[in-house]
C-alpha atoms as a PDB file:
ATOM      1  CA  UNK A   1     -11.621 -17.232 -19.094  1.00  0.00           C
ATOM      2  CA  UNK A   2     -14.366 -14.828 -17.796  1.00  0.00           C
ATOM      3  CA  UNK A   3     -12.332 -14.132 -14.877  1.00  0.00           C
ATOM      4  CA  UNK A   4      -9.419 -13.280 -16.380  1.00  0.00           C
ATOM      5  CA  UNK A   5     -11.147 -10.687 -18.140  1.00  0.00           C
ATOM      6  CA  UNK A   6     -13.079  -9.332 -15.044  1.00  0.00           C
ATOM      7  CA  UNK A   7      -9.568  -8.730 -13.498  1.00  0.00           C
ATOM      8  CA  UNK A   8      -8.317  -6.807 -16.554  1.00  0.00           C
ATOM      9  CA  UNK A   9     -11.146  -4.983 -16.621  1.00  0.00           C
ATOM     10  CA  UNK A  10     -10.937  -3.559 -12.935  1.00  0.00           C
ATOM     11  CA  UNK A  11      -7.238  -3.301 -13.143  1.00  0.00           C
ATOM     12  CA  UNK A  12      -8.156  -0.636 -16.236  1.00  0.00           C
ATOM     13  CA  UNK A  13     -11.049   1.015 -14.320  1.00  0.00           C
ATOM     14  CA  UNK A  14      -8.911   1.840 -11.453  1.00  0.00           C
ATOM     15  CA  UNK A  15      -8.060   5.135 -13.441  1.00  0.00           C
ATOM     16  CA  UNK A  16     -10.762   7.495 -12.029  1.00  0.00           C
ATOM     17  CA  UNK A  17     -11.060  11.142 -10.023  1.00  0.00           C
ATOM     18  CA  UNK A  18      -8.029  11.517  -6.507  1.00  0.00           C
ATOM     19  CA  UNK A  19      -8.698  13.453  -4.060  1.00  0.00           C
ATOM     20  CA  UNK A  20      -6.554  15.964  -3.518  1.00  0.00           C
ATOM     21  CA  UNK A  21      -6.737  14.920   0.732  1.00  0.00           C
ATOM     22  CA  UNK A  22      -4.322  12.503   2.164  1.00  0.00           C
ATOM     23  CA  UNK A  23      -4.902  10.981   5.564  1.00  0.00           C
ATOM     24  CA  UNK A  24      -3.400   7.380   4.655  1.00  0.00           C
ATOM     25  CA  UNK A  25       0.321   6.878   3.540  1.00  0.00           C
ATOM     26  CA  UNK A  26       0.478   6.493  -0.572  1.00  0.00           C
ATOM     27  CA  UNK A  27       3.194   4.054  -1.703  1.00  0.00           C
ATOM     28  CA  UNK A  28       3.897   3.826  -5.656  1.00  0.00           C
ATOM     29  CA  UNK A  29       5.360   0.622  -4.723  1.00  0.00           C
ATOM     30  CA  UNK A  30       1.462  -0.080  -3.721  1.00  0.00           C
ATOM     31  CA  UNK A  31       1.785  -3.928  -5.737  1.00  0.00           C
ATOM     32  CA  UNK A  32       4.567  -4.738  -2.982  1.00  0.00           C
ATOM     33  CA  UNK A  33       2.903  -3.523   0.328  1.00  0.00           C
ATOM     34  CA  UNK A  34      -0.181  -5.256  -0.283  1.00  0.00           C
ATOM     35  CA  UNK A  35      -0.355  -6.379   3.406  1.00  0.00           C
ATOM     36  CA  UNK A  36      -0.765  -3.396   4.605  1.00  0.00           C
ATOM     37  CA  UNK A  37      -3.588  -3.018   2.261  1.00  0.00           C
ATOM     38  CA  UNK A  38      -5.640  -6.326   2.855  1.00  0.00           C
ATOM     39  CA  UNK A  39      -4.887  -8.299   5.815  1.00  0.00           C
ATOM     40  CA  UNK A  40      -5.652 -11.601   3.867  1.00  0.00           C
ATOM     41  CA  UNK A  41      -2.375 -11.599   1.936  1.00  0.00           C
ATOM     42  CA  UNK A  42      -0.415 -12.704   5.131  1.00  0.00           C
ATOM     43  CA  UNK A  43       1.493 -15.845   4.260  1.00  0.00           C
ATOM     44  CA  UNK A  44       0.170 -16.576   1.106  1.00  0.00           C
ATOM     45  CA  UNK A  45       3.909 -16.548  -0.606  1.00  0.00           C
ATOM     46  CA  UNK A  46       4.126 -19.196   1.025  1.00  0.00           C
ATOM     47  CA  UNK A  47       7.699 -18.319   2.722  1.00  0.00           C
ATOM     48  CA  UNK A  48       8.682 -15.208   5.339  1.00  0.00           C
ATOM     49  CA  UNK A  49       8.564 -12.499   3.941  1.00  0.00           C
ATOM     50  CA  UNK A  50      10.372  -8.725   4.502  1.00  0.00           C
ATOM     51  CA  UNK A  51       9.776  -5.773   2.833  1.00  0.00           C
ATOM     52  CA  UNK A  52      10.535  -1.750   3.379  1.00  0.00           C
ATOM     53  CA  UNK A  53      10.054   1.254   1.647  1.00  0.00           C
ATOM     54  CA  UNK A  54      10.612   4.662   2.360  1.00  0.00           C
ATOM     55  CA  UNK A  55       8.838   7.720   0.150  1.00  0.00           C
ATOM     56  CA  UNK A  56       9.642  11.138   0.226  1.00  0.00           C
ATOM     57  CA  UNK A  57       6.808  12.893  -1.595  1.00  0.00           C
ATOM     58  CA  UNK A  58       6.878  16.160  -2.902  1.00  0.00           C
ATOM     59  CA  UNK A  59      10.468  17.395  -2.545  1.00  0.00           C
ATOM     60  CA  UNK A  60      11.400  20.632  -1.887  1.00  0.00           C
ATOM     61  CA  UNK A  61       7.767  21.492  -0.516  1.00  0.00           C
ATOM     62  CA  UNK A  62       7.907  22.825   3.559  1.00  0.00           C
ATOM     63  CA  UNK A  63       6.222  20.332   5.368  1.00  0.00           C
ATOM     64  CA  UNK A  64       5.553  17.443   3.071  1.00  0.00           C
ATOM     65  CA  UNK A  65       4.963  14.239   3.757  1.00  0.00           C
ATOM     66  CA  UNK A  66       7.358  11.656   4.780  1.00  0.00           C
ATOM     67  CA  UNK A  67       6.114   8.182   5.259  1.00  0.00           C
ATOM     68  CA  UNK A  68       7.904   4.480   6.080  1.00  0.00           C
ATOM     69  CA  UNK A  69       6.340   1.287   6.048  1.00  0.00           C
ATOM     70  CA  UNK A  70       8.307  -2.594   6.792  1.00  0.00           C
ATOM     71  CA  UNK A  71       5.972  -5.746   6.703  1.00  0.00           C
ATOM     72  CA  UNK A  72       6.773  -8.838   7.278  1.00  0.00           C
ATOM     73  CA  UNK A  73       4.333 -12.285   7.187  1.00  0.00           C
ATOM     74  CA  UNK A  74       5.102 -15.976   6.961  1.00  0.00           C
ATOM     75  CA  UNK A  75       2.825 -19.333   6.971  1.00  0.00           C
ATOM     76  CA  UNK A  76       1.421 -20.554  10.031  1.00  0.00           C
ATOM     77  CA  UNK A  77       0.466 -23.650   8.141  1.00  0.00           C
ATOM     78  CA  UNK A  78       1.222 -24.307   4.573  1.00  0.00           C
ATOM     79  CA  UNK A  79      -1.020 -23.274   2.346  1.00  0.00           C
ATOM     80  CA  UNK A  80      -3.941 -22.898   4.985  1.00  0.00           C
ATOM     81  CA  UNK A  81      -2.904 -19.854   6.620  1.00  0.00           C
ATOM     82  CA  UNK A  82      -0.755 -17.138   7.264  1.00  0.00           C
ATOM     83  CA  UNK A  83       0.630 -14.210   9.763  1.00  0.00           C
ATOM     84  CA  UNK A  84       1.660 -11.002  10.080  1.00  0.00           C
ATOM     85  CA  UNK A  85       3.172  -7.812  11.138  1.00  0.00           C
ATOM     86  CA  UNK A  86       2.710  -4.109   9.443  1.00  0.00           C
ATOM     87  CA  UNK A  87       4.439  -1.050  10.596  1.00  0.00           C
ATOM     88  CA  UNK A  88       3.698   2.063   8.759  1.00  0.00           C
ATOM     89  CA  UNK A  89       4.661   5.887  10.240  1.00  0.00           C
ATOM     90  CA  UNK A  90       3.540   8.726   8.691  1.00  0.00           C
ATOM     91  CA  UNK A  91       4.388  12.359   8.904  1.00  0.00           C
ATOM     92  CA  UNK A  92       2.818  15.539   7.317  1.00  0.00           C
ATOM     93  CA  UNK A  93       3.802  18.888   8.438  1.00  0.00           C
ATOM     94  CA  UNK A  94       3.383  18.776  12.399  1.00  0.00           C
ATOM     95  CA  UNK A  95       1.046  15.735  12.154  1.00  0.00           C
ATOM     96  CA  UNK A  96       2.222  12.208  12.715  1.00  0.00           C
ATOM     97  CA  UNK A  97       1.279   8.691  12.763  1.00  0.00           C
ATOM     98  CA  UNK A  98       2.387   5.321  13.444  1.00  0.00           C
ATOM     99  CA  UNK A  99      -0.134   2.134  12.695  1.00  0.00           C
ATOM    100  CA  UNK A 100       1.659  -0.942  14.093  1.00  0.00           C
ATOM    101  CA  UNK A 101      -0.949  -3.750  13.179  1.00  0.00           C
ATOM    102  CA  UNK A 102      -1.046  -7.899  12.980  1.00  0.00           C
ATOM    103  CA  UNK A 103      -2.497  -9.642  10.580  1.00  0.00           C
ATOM    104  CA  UNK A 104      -3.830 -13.291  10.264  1.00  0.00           C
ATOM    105  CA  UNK A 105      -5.865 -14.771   7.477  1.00  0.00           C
ATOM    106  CA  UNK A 106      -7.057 -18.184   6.588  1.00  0.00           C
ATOM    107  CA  UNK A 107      -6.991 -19.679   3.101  1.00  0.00           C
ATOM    108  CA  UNK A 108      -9.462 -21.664   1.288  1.00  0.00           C
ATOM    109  CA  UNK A 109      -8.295 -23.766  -1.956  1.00  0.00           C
ATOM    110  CA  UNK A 110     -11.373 -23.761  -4.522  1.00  0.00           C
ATOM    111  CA  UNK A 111      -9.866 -25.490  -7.479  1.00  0.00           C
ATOM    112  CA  UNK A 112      -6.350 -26.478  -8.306  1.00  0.00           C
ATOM    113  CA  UNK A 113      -5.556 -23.065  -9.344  1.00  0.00           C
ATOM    114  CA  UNK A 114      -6.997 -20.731  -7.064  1.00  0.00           C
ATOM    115  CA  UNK A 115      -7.292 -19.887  -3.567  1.00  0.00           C
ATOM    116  CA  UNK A 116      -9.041 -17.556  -1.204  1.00  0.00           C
ATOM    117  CA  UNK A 117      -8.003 -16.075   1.635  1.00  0.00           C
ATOM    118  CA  UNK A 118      -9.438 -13.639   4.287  1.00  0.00           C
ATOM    119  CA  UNK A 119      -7.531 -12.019   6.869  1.00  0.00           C
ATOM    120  CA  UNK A 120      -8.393  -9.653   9.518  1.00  0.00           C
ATOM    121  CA  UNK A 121      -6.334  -7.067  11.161  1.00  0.00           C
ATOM    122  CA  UNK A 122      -5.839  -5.885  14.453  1.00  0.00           C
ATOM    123  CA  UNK A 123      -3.873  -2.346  14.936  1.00  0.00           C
ATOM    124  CA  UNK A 124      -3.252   0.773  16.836  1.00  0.00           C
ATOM    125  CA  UNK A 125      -2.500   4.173  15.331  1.00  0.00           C
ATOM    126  CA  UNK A 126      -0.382   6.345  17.803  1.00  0.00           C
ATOM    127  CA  UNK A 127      -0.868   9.739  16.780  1.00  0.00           C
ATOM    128  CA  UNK A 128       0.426  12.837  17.421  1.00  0.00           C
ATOM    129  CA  UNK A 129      -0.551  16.567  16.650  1.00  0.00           C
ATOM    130  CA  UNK A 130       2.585  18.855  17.569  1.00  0.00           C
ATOM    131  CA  UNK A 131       0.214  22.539  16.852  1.00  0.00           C
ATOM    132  CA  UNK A 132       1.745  24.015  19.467  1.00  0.00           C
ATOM    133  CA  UNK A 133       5.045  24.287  17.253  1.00  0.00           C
ATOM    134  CA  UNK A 134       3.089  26.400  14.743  1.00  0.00           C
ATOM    135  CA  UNK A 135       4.002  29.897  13.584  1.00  0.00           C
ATOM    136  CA  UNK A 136       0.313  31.803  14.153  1.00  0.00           C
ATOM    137  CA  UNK A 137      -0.567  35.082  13.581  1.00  0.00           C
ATOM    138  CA  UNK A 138      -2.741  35.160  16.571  1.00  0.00           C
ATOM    139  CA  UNK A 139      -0.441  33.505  19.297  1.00  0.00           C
ATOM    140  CA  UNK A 140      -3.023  33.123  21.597  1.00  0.00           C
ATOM    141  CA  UNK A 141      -5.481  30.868  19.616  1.00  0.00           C
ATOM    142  CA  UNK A 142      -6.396  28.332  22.052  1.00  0.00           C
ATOM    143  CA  UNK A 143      -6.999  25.819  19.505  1.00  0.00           C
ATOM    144  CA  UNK A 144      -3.209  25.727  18.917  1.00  0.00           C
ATOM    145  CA  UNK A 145      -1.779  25.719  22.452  1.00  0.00           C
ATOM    146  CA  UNK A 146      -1.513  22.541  23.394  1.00  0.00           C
ATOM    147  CA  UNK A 147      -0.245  19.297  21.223  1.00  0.00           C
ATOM    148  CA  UNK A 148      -3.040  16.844  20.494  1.00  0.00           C
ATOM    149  CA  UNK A 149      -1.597  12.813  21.461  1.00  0.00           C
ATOM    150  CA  UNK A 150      -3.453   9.835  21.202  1.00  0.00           C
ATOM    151  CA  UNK A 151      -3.239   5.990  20.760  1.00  0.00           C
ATOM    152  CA  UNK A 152      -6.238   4.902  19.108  1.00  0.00           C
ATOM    153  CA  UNK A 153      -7.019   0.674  18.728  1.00  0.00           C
ATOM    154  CA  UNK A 154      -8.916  -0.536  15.449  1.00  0.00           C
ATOM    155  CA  UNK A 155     -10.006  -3.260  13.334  1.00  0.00           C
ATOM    156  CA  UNK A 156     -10.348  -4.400   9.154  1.00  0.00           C
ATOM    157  CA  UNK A 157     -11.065  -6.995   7.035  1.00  0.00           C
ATOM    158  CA  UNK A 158      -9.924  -8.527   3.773  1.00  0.00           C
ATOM    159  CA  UNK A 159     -10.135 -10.767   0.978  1.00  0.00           C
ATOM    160  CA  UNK A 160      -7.924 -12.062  -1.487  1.00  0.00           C
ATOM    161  CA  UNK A 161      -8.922 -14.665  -4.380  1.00  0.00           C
ATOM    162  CA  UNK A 162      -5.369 -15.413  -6.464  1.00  0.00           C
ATOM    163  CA  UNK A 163      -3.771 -17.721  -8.538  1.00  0.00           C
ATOM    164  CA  UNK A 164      -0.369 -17.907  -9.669  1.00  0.00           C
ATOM    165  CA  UNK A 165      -0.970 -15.588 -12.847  1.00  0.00           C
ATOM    166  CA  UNK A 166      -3.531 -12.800 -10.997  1.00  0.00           C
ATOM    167  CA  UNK A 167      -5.416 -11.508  -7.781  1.00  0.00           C
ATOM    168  CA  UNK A 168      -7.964  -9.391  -6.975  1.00  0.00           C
ATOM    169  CA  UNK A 169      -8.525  -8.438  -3.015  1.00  0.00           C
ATOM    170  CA  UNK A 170     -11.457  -6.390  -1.254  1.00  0.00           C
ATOM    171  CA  UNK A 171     -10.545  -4.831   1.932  1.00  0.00           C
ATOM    172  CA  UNK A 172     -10.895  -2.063   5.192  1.00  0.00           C
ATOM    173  CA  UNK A 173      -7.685  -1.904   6.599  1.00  0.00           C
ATOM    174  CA  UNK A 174      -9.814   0.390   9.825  1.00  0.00           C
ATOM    175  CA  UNK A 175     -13.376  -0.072  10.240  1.00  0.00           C
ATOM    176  CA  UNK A 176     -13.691   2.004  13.636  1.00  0.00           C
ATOM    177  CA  UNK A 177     -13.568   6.042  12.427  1.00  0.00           C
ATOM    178  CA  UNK A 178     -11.911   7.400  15.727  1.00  0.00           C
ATOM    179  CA  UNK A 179     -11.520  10.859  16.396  1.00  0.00           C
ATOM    180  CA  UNK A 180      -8.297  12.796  16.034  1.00  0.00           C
ATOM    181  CA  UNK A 181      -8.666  15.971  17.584  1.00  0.00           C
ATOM    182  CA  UNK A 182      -9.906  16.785  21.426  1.00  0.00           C
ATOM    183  CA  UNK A 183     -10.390  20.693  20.015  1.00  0.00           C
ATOM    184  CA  UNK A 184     -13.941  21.029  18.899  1.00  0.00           C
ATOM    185  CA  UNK A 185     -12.979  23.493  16.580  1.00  0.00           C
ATOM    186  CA  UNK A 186     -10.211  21.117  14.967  1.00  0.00           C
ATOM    187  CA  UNK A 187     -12.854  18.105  14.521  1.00  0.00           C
ATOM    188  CA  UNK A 188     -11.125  15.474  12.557  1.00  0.00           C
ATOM    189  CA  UNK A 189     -11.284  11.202  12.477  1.00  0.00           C
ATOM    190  CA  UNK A 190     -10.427   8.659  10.947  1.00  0.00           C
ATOM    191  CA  UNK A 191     -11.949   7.852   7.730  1.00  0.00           C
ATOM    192  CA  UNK A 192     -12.818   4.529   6.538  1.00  0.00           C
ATOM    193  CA  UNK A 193     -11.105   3.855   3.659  1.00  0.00           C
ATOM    194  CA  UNK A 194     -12.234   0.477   0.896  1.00  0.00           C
ATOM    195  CA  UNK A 195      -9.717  -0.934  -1.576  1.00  0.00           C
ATOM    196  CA  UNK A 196      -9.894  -2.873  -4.270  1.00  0.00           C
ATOM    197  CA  UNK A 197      -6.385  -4.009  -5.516  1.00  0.00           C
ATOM    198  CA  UNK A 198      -5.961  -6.192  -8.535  1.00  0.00           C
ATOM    199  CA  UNK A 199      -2.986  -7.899 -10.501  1.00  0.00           C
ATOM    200  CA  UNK A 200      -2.236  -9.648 -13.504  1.00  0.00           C
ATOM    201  CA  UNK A 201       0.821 -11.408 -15.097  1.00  0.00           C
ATOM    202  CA  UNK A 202       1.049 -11.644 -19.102  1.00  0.00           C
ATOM    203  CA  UNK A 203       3.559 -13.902 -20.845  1.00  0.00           C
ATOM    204  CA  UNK A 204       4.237 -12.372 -23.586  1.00  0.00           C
ATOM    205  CA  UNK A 205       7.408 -14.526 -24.746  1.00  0.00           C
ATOM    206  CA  UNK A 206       9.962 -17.089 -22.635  1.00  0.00           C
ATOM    207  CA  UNK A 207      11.843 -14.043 -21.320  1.00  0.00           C
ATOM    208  CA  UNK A 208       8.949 -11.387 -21.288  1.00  0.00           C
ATOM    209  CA  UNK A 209       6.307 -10.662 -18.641  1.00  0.00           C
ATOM    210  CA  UNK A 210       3.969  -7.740 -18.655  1.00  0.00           C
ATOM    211  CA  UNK A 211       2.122  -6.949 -14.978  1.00  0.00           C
ATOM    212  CA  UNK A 212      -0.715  -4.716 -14.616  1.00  0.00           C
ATOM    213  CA  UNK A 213      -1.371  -3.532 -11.383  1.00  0.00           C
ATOM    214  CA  UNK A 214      -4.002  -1.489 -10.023  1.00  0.00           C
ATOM    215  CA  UNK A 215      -5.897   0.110  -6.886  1.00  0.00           C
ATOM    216  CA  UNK A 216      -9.428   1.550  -6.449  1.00  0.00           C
ATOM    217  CA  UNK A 217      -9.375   3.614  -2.593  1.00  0.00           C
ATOM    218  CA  UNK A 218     -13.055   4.689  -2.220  1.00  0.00           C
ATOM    219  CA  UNK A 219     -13.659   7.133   0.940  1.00  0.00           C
ATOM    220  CA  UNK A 220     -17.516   8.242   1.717  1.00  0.00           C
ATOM    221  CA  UNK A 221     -17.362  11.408   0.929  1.00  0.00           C
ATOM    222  CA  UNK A 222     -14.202  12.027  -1.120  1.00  0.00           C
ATOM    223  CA  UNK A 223     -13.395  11.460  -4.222  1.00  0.00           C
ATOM    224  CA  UNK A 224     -12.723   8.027  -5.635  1.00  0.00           C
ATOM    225  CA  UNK A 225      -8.712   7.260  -6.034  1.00  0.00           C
ATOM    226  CA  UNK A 226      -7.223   5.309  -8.090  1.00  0.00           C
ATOM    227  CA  UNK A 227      -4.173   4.163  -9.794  1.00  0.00           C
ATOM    228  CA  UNK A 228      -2.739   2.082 -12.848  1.00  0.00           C
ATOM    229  CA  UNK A 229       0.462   1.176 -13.037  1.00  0.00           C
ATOM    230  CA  UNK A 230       2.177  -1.480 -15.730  1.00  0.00           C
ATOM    231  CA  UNK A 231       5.527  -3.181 -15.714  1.00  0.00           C
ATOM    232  CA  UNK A 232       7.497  -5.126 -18.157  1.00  0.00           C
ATOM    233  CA  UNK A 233       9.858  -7.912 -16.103  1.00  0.00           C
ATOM    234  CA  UNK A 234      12.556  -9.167 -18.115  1.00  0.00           C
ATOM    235  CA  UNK A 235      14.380 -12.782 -17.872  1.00  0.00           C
ATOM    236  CA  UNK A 236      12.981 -12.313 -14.148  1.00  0.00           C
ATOM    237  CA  UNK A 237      16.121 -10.177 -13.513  1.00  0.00           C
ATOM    238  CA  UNK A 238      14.557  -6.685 -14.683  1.00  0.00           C
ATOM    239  CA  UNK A 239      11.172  -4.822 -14.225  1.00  0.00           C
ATOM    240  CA  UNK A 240      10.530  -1.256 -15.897  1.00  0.00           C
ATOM    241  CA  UNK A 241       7.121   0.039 -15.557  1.00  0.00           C
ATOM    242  CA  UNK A 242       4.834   3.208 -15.644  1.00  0.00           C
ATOM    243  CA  UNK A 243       2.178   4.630 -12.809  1.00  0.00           C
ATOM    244  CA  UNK A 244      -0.460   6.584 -13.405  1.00  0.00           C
ATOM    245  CA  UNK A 245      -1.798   8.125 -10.182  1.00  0.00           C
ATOM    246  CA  UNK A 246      -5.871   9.920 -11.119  1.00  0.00           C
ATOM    247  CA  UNK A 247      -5.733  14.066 -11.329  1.00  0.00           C
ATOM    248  CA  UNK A 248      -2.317  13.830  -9.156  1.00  0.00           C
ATOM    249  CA  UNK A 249       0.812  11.955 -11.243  1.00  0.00           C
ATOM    250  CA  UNK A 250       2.705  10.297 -13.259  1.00  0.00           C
ATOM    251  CA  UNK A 251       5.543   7.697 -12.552  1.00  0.00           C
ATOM    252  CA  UNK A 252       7.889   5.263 -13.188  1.00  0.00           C
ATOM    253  CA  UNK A 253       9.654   2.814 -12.121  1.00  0.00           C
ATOM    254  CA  UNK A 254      12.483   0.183 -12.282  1.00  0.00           C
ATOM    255  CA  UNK A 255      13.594  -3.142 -10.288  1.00  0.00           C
ATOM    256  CA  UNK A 256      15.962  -5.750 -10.070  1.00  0.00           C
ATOM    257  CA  UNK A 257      16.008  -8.899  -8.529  1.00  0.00           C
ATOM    258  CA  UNK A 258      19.217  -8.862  -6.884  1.00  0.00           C
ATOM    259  CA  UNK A 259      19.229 -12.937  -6.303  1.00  0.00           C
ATOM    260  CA  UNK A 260      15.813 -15.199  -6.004  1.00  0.00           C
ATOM    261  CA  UNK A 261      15.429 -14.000  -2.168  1.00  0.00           C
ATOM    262  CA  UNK A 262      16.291 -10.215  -2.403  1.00  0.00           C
ATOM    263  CA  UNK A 263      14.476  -7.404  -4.632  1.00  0.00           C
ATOM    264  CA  UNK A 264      15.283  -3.730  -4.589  1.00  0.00           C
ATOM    265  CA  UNK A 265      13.341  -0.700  -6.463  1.00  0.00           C
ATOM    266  CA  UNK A 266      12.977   2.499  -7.013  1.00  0.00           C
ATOM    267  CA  UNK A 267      10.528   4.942  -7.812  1.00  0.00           C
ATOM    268  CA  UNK A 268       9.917   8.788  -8.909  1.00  0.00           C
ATOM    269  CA  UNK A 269       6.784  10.013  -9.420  1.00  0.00           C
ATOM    270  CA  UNK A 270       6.046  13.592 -11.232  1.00  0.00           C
ATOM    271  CA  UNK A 271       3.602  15.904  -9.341  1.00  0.00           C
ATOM    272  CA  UNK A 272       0.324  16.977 -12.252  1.00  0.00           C
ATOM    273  CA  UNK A 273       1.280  20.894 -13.214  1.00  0.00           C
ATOM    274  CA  UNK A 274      -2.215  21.577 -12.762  1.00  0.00           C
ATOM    275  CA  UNK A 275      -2.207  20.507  -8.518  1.00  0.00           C
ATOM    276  CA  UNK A 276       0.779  20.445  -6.750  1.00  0.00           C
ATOM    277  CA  UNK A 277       3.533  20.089  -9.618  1.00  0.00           C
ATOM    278  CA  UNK A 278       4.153  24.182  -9.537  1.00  0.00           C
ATOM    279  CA  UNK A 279       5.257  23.724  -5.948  1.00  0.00           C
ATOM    280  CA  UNK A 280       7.278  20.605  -5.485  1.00  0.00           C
ATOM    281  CA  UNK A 281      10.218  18.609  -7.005  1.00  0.00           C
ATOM    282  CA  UNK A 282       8.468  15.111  -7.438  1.00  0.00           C
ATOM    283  CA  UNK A 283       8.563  12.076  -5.364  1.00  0.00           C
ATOM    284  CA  UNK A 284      10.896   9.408  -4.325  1.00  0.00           C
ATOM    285  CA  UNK A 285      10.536   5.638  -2.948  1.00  0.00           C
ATOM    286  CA  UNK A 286      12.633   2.775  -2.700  1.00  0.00           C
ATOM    287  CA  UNK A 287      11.992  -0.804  -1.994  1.00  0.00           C
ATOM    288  CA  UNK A 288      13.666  -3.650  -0.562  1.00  0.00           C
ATOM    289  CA  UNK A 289      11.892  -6.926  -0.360  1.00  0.00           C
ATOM    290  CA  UNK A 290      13.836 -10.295   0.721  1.00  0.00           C
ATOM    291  CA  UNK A 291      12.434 -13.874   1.075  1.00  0.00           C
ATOM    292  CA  UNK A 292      13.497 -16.137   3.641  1.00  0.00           C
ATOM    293  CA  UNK A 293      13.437 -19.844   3.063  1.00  0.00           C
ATOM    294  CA  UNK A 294      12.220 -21.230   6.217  1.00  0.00           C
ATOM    295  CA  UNK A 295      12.265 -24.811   4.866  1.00  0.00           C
ATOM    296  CA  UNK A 296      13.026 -26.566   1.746  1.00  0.00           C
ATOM    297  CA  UNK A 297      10.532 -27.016   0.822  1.00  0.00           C
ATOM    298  CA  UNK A 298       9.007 -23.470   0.739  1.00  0.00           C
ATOM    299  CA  UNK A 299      12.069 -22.489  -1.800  1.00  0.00           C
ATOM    300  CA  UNK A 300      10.757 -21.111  -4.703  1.00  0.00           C
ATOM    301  CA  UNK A 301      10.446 -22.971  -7.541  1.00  0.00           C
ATOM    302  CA  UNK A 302       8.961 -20.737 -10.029  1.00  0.00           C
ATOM    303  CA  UNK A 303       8.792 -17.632 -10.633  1.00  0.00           C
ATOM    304  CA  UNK A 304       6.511 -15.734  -8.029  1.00  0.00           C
ATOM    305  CA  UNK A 305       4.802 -12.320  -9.602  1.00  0.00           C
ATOM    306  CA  UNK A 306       2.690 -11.469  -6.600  1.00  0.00           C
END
């Protein structure tokens, strides 16, 4: 009983100060791209897994970002551990990045409910910095005359304690804080970014289930992020929910589960008046997620909420 109320305490005190910065992709659909989050979650459905989603943030806004991600992880052995493979491309403005990582984690059963799992990552970001494409009022700033490319390895960690009702995982998806930039006067890296990412699943009646979700991103020297967001599933056909993203916006969203193997959703998230909401449109994201049944006996038999 304590734990359950430890997790709904974080998921509640993920609403705190954003940043206004971005250097890592933001997904709304955050509760279903967990792997790129924390490495540890790799095969712990239990069956092969596939997901996409694609967000276009901030429409109408010249130069905003664009960013993809598609995951997919499976068991290597059932129940003991898992695999997999991330690939996430971002773009903002002339500045883009692709992270193509692998994952593996190992999972430990403590009781007959719960297990832990922690999962490391390897990955490379290729990045690319196309200033020379740049309108300038000084066309002969040196700083801006050639494009800036770069394929930079790294390393994180995770861990992920879950049962079949909740979760909570600790991870750094890069530990290494590479730099970006070759200009000295356009000094930039990598920052090393913590989450915290928790879950819970209410029944509230036979055909009723209410999911809090939530993430805690904590960047030395930023402000903390975080975000809240709660959905009603219903008959395990439906889900409606609500985001709340710290000082930035608001959103909501909808599901359905298309069959027991294929989920689609979508997203649209409302920019704050008081940062960026004078100047864009809002955002949109949509998700497709399918389940493979490698074997029989990896079908699922009950409903799965994480």
């Amino acid at each position: 009983m304590k734990v359950k109320k430890i997790i709904v305490i974080l998921i509640f005190a993920a609403v705190t100060k954003i940043g206004l910065a971005q250097q890592d992709p933001m997904f709304t659909h955050y509760m279903n791209n967990t792997l790129w989050l924390n490495p540890a979650y790799a095969g712990t459905r239990d069956l092969l897994t596939v997901t996409g989603i694609h967000r276009s943030q901030w429409v109408g806004f010249d130069g905003r970002p664009k960013s993809q991600s598609f995951s997919m992880h499976a068991p290597l052995v059932l129940g003991k551990s898992g695999a997999g493979l991330n690939v996430v491309n971002d773009q903002l403005g002339v500045t883009k990045s692709t992270w193509i990582t692998m994952d593996y984690s190992y999972q430990i059963r403590l009781n007959s409910k719960a297990k832990l799992a922690m999962g490391i990552k390897g990955l490379v970001n290729i990045f690319r910095n196309n200033v020379s494409t740049l309108k300038l009022y000084n066309q002969n700033d040196a700083a801006f005359a050639s494009d800036v490319q770069s394929i930079l390895p790294n390393a994180g960690f995770g861990l992920y304690y879950y049962t079949k009702k909740y979760y909570v995982g600790l991870s750094c998806p890069k530990i290494l804080q590479n730099q970006l930039n070759t200009s000295a006067s356009l000094l930039s890296r990598e920052q090393r970014h913590y989450y915290l990412i928790t879950g819970y699943a209410f029944d509230i009646n036979r055909n009723v289930v209410f999911k809090p979700t939530s993430f805690i991103k904590v960047t030395p020297g930023a402000p903390i992020q975080g975000e809240l967001t709660g959905t009603f599933v219903f008959s395990d056909l439906v889900n409606i929910g609500l985001m709340y993203r710290s000082g930035d916006a608001f959103g909501a969203l909808v599901g359905i589960n298309v069959s027991d193997q294929l989920h689609v959703g979508y997203s649209f998230d409302w920019s704050m008046a008081n940062t960026s909401g004078k100047y864009n449109s809002g955002s949109h994201e949509i998700c497709l997620r399918y389940d493979f049944f490698v074997k029989p006996e990896t079908k699922i038999k009950s409903t799965r909420h994480f």
